[in-house]
C-alpha atoms as a PDB file:
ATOM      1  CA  UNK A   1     -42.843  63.081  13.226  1.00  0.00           C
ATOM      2  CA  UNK A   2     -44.025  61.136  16.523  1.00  0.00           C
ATOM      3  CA  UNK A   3     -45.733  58.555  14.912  1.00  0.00           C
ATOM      4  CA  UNK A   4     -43.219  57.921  12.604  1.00  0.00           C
ATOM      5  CA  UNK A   5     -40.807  57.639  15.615  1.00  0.00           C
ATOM      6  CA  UNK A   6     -43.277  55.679  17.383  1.00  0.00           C
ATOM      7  CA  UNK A   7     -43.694  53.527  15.064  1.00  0.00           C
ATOM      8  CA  UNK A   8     -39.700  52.645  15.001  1.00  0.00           C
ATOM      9  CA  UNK A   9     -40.047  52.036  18.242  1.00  0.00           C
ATOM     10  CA  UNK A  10     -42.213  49.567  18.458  1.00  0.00           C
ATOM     11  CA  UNK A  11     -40.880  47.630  15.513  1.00  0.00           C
ATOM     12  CA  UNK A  12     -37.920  47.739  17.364  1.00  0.00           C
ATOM     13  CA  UNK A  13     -39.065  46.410  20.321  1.00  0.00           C
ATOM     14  CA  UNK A  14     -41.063  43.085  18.449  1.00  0.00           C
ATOM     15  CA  UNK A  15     -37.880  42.776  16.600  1.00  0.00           C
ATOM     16  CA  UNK A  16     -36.526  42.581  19.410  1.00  0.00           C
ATOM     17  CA  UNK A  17     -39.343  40.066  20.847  1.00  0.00           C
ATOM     18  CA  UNK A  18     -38.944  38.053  18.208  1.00  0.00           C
ATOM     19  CA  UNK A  19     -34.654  37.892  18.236  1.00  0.00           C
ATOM     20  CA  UNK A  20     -35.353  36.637  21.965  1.00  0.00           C
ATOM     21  CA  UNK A  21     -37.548  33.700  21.084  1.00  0.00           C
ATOM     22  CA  UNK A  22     -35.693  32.720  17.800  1.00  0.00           C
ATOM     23  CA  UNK A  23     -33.018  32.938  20.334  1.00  0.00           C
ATOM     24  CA  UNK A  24     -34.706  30.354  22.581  1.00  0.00           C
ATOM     25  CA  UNK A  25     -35.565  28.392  19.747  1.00  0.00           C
ATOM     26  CA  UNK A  26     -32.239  28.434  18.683  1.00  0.00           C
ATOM     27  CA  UNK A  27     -30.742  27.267  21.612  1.00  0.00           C
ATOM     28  CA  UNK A  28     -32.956  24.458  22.186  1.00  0.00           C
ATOM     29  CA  UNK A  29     -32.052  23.009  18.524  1.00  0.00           C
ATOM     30  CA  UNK A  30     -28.749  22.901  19.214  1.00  0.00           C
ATOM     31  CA  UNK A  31     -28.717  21.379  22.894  1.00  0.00           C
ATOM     32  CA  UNK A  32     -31.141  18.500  21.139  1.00  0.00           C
ATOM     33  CA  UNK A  33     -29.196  18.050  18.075  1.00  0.00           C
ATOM     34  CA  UNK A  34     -25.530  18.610  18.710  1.00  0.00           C
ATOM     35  CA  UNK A  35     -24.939  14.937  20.188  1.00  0.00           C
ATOM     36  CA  UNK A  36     -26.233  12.989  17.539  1.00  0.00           C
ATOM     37  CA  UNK A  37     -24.624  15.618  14.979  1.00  0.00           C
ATOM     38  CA  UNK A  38     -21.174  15.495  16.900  1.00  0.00           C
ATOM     39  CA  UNK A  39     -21.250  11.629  16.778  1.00  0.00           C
ATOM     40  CA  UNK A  40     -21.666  11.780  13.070  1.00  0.00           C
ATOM     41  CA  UNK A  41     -18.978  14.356  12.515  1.00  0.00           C
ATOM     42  CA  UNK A  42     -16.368  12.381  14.857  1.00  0.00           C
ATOM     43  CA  UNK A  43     -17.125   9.229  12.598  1.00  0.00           C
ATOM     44  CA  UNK A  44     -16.380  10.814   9.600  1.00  0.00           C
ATOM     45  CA  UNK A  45     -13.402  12.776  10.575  1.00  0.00           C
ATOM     46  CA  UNK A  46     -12.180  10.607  13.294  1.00  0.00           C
ATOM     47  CA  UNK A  47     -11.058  13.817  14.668  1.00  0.00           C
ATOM     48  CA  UNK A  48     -12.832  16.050  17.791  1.00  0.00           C
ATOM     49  CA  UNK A  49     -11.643  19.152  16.637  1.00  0.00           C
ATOM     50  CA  UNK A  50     -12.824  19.215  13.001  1.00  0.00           C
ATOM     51  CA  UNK A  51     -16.316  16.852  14.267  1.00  0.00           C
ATOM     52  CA  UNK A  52     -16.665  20.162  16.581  1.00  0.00           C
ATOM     53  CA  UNK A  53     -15.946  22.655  13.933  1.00  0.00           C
ATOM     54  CA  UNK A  54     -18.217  21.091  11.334  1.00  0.00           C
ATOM     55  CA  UNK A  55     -20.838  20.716  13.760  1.00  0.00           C
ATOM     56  CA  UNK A  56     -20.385  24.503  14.693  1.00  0.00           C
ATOM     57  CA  UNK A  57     -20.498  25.403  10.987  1.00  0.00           C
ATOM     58  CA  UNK A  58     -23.820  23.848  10.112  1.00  0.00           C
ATOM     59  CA  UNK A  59     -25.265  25.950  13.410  1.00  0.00           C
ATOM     60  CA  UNK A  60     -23.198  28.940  12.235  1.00  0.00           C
ATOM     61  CA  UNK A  61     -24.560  29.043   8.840  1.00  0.00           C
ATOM     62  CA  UNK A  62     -28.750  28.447  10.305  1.00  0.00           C
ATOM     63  CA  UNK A  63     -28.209  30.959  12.057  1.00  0.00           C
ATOM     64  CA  UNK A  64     -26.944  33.065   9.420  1.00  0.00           C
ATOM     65  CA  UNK A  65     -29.041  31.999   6.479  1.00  0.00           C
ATOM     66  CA  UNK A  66     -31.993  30.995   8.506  1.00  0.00           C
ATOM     67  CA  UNK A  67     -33.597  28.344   6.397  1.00  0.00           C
ATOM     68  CA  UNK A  68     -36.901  27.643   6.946  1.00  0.00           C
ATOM     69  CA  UNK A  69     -37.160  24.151   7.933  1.00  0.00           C
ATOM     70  CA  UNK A  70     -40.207  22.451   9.184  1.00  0.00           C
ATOM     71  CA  UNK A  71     -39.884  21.130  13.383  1.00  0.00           C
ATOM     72  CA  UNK A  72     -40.150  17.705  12.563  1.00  0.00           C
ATOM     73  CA  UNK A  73     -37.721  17.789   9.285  1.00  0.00           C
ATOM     74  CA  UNK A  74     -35.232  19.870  11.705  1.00  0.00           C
ATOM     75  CA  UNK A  75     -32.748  16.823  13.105  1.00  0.00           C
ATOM     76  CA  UNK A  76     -32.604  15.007   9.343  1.00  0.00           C
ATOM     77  CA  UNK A  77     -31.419  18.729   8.147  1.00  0.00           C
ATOM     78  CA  UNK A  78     -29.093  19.253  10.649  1.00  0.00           C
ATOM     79  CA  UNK A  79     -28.015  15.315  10.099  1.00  0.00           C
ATOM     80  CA  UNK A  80     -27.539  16.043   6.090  1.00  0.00           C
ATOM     81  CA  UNK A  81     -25.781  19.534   6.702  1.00  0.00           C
ATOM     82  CA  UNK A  82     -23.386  18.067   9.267  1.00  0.00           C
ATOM     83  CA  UNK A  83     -22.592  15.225   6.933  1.00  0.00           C
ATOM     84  CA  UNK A  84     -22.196  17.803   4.281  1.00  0.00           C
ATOM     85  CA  UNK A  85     -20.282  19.802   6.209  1.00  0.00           C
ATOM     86  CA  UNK A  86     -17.665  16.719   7.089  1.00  0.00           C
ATOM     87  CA  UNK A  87     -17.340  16.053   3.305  1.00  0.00           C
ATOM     88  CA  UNK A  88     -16.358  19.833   2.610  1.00  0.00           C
ATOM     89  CA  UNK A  89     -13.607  19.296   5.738  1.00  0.00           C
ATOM     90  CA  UNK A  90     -12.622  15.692   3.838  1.00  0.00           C
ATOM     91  CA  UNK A  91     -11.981  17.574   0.751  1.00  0.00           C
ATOM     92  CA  UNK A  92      -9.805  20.473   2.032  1.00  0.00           C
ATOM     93  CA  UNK A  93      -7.644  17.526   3.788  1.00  0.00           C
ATOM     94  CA  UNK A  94      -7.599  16.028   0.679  1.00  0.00           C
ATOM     95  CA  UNK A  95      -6.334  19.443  -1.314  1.00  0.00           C
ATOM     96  CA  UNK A  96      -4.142  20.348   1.600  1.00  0.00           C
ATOM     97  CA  UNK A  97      -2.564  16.680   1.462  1.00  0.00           C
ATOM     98  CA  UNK A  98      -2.201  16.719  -2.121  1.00  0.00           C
ATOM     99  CA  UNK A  99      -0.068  20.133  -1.985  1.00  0.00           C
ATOM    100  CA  UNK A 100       2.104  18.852   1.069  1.00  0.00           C
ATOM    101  CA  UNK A 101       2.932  15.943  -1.088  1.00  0.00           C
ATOM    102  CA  UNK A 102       4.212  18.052  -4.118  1.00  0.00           C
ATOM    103  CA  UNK A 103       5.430  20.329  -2.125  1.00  0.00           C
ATOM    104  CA  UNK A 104       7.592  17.580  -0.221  1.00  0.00           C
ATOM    105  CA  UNK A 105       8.112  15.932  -4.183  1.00  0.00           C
ATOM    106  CA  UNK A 106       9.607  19.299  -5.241  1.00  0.00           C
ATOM    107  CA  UNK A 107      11.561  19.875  -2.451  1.00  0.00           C
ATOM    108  CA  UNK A 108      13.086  16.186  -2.357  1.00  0.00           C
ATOM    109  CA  UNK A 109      13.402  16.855  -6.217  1.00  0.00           C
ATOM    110  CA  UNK A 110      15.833  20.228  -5.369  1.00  0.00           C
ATOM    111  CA  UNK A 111      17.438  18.907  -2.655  1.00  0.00           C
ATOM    112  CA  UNK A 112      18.748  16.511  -5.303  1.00  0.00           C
ATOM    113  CA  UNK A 113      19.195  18.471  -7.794  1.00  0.00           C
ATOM    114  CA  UNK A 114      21.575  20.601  -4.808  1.00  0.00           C
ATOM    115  CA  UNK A 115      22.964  17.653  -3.812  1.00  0.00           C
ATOM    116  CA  UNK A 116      24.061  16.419  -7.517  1.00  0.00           C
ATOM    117  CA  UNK A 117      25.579  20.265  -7.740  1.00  0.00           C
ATOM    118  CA  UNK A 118      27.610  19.943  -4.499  1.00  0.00           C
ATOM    119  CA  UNK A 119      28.785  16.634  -5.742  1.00  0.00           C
ATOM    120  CA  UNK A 120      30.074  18.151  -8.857  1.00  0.00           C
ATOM    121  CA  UNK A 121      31.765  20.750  -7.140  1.00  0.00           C
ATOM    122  CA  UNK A 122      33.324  18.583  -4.949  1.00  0.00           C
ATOM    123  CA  UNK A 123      34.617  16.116  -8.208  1.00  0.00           C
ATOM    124  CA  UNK A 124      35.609  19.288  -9.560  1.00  0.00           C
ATOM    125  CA  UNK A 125      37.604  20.470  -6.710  1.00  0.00           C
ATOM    126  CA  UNK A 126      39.398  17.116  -6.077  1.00  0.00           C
ATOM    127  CA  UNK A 127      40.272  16.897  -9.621  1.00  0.00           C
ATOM    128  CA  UNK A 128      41.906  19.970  -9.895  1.00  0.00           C
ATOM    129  CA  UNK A 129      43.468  20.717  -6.588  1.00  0.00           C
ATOM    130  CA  UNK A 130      44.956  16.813  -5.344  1.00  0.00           C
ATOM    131  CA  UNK A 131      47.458  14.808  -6.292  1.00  0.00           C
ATOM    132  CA  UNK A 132      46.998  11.637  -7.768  1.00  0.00           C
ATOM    133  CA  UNK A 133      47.960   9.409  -4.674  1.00  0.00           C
ATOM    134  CA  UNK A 134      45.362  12.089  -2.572  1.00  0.00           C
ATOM    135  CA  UNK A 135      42.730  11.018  -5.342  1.00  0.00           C
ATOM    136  CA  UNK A 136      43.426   7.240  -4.908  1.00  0.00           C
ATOM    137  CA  UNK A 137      43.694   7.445  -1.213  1.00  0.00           C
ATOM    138  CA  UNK A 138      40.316   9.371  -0.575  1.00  0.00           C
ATOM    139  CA  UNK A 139      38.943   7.253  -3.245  1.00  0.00           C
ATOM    140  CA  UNK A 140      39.692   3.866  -1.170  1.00  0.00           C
ATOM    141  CA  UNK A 141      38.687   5.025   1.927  1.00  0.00           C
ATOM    142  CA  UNK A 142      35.558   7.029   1.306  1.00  0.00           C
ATOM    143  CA  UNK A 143      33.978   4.825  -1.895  1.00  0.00           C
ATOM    144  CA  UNK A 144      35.395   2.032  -1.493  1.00  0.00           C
ATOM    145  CA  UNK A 145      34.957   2.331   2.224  1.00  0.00           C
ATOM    146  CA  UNK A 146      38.391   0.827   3.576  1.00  0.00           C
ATOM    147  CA  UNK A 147      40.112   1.465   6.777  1.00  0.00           C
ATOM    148  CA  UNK A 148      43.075   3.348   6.759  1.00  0.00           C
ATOM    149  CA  UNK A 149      45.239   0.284   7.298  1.00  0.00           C
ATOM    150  CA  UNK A 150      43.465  -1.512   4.547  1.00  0.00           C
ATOM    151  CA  UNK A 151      44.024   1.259   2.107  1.00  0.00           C
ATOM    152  CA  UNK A 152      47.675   1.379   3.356  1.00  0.00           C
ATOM    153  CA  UNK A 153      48.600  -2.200   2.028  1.00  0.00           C
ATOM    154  CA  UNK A 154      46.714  -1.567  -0.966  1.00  0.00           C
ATOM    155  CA  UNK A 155      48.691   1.510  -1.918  1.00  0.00           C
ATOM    156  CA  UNK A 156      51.617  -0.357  -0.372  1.00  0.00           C
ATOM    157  CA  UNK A 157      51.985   3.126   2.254  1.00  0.00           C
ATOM    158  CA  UNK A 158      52.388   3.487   6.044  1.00  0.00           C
ATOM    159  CA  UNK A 159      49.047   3.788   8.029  1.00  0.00           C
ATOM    160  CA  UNK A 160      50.463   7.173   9.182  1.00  0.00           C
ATOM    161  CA  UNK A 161      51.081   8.213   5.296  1.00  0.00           C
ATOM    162  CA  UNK A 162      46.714   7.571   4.715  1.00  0.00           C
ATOM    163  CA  UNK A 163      45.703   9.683   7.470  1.00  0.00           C
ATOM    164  CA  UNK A 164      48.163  12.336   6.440  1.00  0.00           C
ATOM    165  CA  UNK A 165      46.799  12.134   2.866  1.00  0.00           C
ATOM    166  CA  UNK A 166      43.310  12.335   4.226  1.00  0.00           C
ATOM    167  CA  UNK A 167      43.963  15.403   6.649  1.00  0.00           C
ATOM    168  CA  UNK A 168      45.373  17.376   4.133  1.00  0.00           C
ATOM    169  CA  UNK A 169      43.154  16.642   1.312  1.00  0.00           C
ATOM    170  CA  UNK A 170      39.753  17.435   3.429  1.00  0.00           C
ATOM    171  CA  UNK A 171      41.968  20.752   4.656  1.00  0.00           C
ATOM    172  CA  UNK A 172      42.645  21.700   1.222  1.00  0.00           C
ATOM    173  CA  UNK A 173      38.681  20.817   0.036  1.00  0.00           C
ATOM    174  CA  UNK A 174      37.166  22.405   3.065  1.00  0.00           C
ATOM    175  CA  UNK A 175      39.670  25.627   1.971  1.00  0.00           C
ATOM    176  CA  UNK A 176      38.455  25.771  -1.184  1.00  0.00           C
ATOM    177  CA  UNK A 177      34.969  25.214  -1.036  1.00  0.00           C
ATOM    178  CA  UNK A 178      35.106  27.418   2.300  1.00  0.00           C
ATOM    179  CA  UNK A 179      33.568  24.581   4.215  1.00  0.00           C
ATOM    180  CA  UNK A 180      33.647  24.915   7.946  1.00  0.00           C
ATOM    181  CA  UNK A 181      33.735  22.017  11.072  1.00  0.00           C
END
């Protein structure tokens, strides 16, 4: 039972011996190699943030998966994994562009569709609730986009007659449709 303990010991302790100068080693790739590897990012993705978080994948993942890469291989690997890693960030842009767009399609496509609804309830509404000469009056001022004085010699009315048309149609409209100011 003491050897065996020993012997967990001492595997434990090169372990550990080895962690520290993989650790070393470690370090010393990436304070050589993250310059050049940043530069490439930031030229790919015009963008700090993402150059720093590709470059800090490809370090994550040797570390992680540990390939085993000859010394003087080491800054073309690093080169090629940081350039992959940029064209995995280009493509998730890419996706994440391509669902804002048909997101923002969809929504411009219901907001229509709400829109055509609203104006179909508001037809509706006029239709059945004004008088004629409120139809003809809102008519020349709102689509045909005339003053109140100018639709008041077309209709052959006072000034004072259009704006009381107007009022009182919108108060009736808002009523209806329960429309607030």
């Amino acid at each position: 039972m003491n050897d065996l303990l020993m012997r967990l010991i001492y595997r434990r302790q090169q372990n550990r011996r080895t962690m520290d100068k993989s650790e070393q080693q470690f370090e010393r790739w990436f304070k050589d190699n993250y310059p050049m590897m940043y530069r490439l990012a930031y030229s790919l993705l015009e963008d700090g943030e993402d150059a720093r978080d590709a470059v800090h994948q490809v370090f994550a993942e040797m570390w992680h998966r540990q390939p085993h890469v000859h010394q003087k291989a080491l800054p073309q690997y690093l080169m090629i994994a940081t350039r992959n890693s940029c064209l995995s960030i280009l493509r998730q842009r890419k996706s994440q562009m391509a669902v804002e767009r048909e997101y923002s399609r969809q929504l411009s496509a219901q907001d229509l569709r709400e829109h055509e609804e609203l104006m179909t309830e508001l037809q509706r509404v006029i239709d059945d609730n004004l008088t004629e000469q409120d139809r003809r009056v809102l008519t020349l001022h709102y689509d045909e986009a005339m003053t109140y004085a100018q639709a008041a010699q077309a209709l052959g009315i006072s000034t004072s007659a259009v704006n009381k048309h107007v009022t009182s149609s919108l108060k009736k409209i808002r009523n209806i449709l329960k429309i607030t100011r």
